[in-house]
N, C-alpha and C. Protein backbone atom coordinates (compact mmCIF):
# COMPACT_ATOMS: atom_id res chain seq x y z
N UNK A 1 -44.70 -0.43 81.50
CA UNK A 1 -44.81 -1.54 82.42
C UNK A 1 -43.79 -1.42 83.53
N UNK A 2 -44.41 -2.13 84.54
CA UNK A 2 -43.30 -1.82 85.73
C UNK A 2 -42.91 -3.35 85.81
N UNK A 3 -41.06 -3.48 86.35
CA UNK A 3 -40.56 -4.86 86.01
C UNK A 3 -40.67 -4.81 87.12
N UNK A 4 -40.72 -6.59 87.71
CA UNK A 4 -40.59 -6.72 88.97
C UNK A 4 -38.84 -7.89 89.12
N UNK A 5 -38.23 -7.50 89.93
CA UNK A 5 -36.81 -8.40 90.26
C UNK A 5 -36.81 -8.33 91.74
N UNK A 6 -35.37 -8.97 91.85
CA UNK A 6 -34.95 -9.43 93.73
C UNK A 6 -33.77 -9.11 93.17
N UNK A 7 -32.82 -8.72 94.13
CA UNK A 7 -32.05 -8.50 94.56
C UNK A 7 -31.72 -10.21 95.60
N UNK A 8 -30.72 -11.10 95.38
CA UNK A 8 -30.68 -12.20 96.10
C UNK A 8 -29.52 -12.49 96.42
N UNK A 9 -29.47 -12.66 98.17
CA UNK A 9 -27.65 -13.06 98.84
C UNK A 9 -27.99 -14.07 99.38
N UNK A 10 -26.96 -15.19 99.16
CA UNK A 10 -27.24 -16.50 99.34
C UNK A 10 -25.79 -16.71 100.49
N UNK A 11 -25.84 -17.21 101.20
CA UNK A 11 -24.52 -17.93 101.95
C UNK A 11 -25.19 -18.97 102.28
N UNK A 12 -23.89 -19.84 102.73
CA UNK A 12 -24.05 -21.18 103.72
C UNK A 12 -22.89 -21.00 104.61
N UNK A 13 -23.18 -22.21 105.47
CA UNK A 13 -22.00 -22.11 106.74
C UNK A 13 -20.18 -22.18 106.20
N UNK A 14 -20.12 -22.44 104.40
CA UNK A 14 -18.98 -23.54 103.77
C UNK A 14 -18.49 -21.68 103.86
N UNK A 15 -19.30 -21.07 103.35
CA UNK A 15 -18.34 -19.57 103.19
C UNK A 15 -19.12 -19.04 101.81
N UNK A 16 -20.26 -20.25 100.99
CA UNK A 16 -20.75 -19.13 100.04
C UNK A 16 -21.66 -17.90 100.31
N UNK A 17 -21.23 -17.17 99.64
CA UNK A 17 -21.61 -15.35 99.81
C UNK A 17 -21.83 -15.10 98.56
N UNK A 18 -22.77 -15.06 97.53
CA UNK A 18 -23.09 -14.31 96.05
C UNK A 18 -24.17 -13.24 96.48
N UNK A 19 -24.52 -12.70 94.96
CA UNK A 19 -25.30 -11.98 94.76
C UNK A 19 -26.01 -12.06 93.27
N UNK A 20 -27.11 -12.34 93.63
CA UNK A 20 -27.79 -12.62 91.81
C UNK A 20 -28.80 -11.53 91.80
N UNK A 21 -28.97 -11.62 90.38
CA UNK A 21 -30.77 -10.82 90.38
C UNK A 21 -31.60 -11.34 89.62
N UNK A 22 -32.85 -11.91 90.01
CA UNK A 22 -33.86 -13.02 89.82
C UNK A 22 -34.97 -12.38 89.45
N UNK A 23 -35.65 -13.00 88.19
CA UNK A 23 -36.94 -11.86 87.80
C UNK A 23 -37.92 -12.60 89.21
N UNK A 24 -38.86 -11.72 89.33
CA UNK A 24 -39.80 -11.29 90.51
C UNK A 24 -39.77 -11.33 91.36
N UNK A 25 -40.31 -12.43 92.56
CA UNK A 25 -39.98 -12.10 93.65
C UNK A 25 -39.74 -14.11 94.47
N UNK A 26 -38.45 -14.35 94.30
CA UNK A 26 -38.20 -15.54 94.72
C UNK A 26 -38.83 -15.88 96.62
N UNK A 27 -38.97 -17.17 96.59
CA UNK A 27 -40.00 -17.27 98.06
C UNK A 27 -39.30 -18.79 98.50
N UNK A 28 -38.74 -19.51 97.50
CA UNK A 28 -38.38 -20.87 98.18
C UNK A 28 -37.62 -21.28 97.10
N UNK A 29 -36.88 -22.60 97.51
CA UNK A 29 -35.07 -23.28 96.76
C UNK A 29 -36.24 -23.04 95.52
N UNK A 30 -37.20 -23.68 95.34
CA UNK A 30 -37.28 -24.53 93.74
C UNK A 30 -37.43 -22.88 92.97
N UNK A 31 -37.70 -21.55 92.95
CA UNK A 31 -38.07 -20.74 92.57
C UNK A 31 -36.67 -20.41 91.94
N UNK A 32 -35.24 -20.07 92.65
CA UNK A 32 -34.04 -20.05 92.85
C UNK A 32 -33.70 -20.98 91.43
N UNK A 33 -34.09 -22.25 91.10
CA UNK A 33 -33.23 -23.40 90.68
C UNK A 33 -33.97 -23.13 89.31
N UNK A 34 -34.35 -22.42 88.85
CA UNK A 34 -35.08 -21.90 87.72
C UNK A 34 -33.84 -21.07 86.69
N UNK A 35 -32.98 -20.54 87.85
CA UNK A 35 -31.97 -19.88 87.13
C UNK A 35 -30.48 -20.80 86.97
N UNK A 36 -30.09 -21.10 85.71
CA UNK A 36 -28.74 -22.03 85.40
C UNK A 36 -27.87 -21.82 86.43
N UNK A 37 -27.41 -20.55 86.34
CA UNK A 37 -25.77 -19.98 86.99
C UNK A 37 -26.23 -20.11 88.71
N UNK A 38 -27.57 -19.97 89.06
CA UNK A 38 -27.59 -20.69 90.66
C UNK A 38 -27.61 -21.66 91.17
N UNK A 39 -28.50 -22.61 90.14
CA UNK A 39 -28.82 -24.08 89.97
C UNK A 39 -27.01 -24.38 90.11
N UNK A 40 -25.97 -24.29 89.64
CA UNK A 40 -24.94 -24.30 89.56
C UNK A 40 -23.96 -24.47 90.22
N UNK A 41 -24.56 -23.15 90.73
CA UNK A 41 -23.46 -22.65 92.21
C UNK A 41 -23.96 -23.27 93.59
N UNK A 42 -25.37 -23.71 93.74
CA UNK A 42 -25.77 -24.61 94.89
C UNK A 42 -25.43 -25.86 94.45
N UNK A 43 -25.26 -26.52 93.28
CA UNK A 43 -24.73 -27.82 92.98
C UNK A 43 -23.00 -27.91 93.43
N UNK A 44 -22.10 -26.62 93.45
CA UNK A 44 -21.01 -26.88 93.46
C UNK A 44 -20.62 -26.88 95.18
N UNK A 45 -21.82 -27.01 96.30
CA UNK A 45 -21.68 -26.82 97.53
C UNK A 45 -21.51 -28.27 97.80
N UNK A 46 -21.26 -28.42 99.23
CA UNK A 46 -20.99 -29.67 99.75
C UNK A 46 -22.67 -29.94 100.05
N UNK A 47 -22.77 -31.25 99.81
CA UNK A 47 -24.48 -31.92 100.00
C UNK A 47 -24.88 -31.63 101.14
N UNK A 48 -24.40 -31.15 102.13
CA UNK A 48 -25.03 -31.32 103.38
C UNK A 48 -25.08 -30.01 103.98
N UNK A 49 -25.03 -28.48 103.17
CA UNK A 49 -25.26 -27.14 103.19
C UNK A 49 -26.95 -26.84 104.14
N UNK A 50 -26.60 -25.72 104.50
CA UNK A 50 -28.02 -25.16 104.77
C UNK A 50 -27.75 -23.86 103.77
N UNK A 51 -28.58 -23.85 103.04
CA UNK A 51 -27.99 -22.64 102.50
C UNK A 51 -29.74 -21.30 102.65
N UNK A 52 -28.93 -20.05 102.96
CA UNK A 52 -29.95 -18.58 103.39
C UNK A 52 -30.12 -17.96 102.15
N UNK A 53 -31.30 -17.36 102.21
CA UNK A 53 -31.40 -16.79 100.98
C UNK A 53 -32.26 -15.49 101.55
N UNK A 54 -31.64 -14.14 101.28
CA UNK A 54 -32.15 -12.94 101.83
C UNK A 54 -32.68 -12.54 100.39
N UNK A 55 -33.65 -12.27 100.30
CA UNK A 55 -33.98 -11.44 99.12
C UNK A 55 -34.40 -10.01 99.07
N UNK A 56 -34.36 -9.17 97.96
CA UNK A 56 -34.79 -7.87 98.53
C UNK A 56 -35.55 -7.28 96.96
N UNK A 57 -36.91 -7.09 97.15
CA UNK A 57 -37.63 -7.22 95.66
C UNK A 57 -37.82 -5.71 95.29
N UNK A 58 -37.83 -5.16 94.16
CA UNK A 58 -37.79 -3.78 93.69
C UNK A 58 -38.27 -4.06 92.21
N UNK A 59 -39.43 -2.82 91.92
CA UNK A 59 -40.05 -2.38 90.75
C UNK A 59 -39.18 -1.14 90.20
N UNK A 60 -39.49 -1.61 88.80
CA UNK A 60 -38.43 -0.69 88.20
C UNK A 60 -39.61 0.20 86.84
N UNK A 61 -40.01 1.10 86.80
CA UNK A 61 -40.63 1.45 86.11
C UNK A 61 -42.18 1.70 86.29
N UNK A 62 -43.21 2.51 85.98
CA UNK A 62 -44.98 2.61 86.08
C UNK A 62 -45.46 1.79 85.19
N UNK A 63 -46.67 1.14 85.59
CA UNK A 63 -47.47 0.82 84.80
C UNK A 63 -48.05 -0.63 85.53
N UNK A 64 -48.54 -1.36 84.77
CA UNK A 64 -48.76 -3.28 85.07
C UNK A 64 -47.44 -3.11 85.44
N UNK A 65 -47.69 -4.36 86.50
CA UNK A 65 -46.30 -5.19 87.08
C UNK A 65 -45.93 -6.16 86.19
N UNK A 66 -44.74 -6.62 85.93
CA UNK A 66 -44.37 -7.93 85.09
C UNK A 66 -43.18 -8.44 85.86
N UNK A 67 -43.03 -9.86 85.18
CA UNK A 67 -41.86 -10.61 86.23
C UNK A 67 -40.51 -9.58 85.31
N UNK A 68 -39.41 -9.10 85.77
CA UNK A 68 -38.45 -8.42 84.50
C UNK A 68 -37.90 -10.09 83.67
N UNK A 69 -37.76 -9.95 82.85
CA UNK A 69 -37.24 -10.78 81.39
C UNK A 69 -35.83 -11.08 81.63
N UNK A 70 -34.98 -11.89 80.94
CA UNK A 70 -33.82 -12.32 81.06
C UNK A 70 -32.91 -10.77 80.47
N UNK A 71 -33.06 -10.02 79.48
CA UNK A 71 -32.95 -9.17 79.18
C UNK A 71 -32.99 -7.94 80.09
N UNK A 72 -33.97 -7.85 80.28
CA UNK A 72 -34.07 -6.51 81.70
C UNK A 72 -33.67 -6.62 82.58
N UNK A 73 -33.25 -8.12 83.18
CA UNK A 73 -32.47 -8.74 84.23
C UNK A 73 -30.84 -8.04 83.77
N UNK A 74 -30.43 -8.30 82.72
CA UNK A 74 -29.29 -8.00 82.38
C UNK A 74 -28.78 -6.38 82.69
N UNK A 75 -29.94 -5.45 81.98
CA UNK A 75 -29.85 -4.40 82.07
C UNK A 75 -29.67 -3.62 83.70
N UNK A 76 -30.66 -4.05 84.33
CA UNK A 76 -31.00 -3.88 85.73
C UNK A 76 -29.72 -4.06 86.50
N UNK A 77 -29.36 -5.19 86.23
CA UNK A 77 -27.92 -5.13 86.96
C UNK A 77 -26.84 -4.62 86.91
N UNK A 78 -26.71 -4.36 85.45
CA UNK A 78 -25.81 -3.28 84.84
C UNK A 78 -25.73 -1.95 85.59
N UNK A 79 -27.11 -1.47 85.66
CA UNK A 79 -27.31 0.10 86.23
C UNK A 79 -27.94 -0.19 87.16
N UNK A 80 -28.20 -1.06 88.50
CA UNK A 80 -28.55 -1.01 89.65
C UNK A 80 -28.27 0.08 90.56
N UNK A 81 -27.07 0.21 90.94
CA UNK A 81 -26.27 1.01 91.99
C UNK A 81 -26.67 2.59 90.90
N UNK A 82 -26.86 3.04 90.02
CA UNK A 82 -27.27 3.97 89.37
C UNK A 82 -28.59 4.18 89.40
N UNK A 83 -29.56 3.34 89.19
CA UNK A 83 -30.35 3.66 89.63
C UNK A 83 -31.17 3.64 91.15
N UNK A 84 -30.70 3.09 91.78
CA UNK A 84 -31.01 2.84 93.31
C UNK A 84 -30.76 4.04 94.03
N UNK A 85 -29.44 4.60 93.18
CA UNK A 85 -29.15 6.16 93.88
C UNK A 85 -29.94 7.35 93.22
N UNK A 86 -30.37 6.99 92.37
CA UNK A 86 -31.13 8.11 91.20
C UNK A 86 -32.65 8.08 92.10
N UNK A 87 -33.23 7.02 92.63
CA UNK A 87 -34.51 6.58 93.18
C UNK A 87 -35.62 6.37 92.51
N UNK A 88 -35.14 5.54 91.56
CA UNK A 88 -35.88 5.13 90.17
C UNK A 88 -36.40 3.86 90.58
N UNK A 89 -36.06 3.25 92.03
CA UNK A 89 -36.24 1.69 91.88
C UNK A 89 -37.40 2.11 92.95
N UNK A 90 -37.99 1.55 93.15
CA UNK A 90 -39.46 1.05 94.45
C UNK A 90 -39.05 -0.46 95.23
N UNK A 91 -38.13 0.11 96.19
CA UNK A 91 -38.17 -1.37 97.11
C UNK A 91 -39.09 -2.02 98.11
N UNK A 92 -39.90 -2.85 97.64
CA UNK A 92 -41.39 -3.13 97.77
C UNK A 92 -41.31 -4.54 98.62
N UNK A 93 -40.25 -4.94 99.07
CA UNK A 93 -40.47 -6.42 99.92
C UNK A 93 -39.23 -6.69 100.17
N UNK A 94 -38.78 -7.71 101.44
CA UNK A 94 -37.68 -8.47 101.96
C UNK A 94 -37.91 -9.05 102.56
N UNK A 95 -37.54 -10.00 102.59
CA UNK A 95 -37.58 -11.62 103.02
C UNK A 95 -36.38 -12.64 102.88
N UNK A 96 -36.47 -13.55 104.45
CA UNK A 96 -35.69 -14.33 104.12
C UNK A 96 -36.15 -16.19 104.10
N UNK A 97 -35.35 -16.97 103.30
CA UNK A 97 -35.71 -18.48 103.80
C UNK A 97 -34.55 -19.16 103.88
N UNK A 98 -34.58 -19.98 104.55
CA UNK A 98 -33.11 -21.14 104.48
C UNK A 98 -33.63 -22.84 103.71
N UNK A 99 -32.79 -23.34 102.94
CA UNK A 99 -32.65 -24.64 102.75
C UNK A 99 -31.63 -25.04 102.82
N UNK A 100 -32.31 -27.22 103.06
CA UNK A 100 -31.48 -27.81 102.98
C UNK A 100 -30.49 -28.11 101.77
N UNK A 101 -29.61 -28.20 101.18
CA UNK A 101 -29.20 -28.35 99.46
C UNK A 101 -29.56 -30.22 99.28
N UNK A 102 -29.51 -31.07 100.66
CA UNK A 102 -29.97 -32.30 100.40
C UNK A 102 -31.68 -32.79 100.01
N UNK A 103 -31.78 -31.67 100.07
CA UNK A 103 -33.28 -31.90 99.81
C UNK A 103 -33.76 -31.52 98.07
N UNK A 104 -32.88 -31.15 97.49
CA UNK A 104 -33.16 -30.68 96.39
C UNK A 104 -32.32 -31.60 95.29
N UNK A 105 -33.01 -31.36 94.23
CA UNK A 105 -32.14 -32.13 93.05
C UNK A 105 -31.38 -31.55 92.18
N UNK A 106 -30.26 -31.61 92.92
CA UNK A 106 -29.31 -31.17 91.69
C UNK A 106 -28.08 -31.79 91.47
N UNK A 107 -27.20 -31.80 90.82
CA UNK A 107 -26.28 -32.71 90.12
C UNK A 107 -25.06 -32.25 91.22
N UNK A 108 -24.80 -32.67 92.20
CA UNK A 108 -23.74 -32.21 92.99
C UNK A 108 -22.40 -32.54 92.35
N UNK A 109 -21.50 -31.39 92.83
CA UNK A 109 -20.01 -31.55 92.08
C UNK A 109 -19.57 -32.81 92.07
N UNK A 110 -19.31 -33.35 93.44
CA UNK A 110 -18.51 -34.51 94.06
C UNK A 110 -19.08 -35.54 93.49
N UNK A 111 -20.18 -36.04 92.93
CA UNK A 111 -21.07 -37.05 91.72
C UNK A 111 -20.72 -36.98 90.37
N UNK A 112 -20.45 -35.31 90.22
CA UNK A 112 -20.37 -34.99 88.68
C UNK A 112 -18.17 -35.60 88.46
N UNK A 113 -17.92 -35.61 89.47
CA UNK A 113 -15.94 -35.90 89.99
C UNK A 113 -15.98 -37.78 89.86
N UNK A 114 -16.95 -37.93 90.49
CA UNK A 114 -17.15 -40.25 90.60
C UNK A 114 -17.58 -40.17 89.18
N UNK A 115 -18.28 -39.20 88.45
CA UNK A 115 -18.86 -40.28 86.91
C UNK A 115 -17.68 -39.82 86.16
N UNK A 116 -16.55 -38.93 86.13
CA UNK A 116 -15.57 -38.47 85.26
C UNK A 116 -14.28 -39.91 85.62
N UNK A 117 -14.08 -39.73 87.22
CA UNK A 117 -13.31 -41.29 87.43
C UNK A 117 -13.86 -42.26 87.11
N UNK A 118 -14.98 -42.92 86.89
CA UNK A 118 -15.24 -43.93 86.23
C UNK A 118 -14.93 -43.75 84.80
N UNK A 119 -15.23 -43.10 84.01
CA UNK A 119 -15.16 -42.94 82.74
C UNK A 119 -13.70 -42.87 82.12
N UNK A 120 -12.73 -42.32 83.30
CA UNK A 120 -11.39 -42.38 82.76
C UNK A 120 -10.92 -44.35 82.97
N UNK A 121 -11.46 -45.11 84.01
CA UNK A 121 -11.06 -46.41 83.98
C UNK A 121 -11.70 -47.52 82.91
N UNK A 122 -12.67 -46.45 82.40
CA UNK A 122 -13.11 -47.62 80.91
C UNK A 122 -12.13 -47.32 79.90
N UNK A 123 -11.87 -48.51 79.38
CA UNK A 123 -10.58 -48.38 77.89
C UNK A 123 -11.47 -48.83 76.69
């Protein structure tokens, strides 16, 4: 089977700059918010972000296409730069989109900071 992943760089104007790798081929925020540790890291931005998302999608292996697994995700990233230079990967798409982070639902830091101060003024 051939896995399918992205390669994904996210910034906003605040200074975030990561790099994840997302099974198949991400296209918009809600696709993104599927994964914990991003869901996360766009929650820990200020609410009023635009945040970019460049993606860059690559098959890893012959056969049927599949989305790669949380597992092969793991692996893949491990030996990316090894295999990218070996030319084992098929880079098959790039694309970019921008969102708003106010438009989406997620538990923003500065909310998750007001329900911890309230909770310290109950006795």
């Amino acid at each position: 089977m051939s896995k399918m992943f992205s390669l994904v760089s996210l910034s906003s104007e605040y200074g975030l700059l990561v790099e994840y790798f997302a099974a198949g081929c991400p296209d918009c925020a809600e696709d993104l918010l599927d994964d914990d540790v991003i869901r996360d890291d766009l929650a820990s931005q200020p609410r009023d972000s635009t945040i970019r998302a460049e993606v860059e999608t690559y098959l890893y292996g012959e056969g049927e296409t599949v989305r790669a697994s949380e597992e092969d995700l793991a692996d893949l990233s491990r030996r990316f730069d090894e295999l990218r230079e070996a030319s084992q990967l098929d880079r098959i798409g790039a694309h970019s989109f921008s969102f708003p982070l106010d438009t989406l639902s997620l538990d923003f830091a500065e909310e998750q900071e007001e329900w911890e101060d309230e909770d310290d003024l109950e006795l």
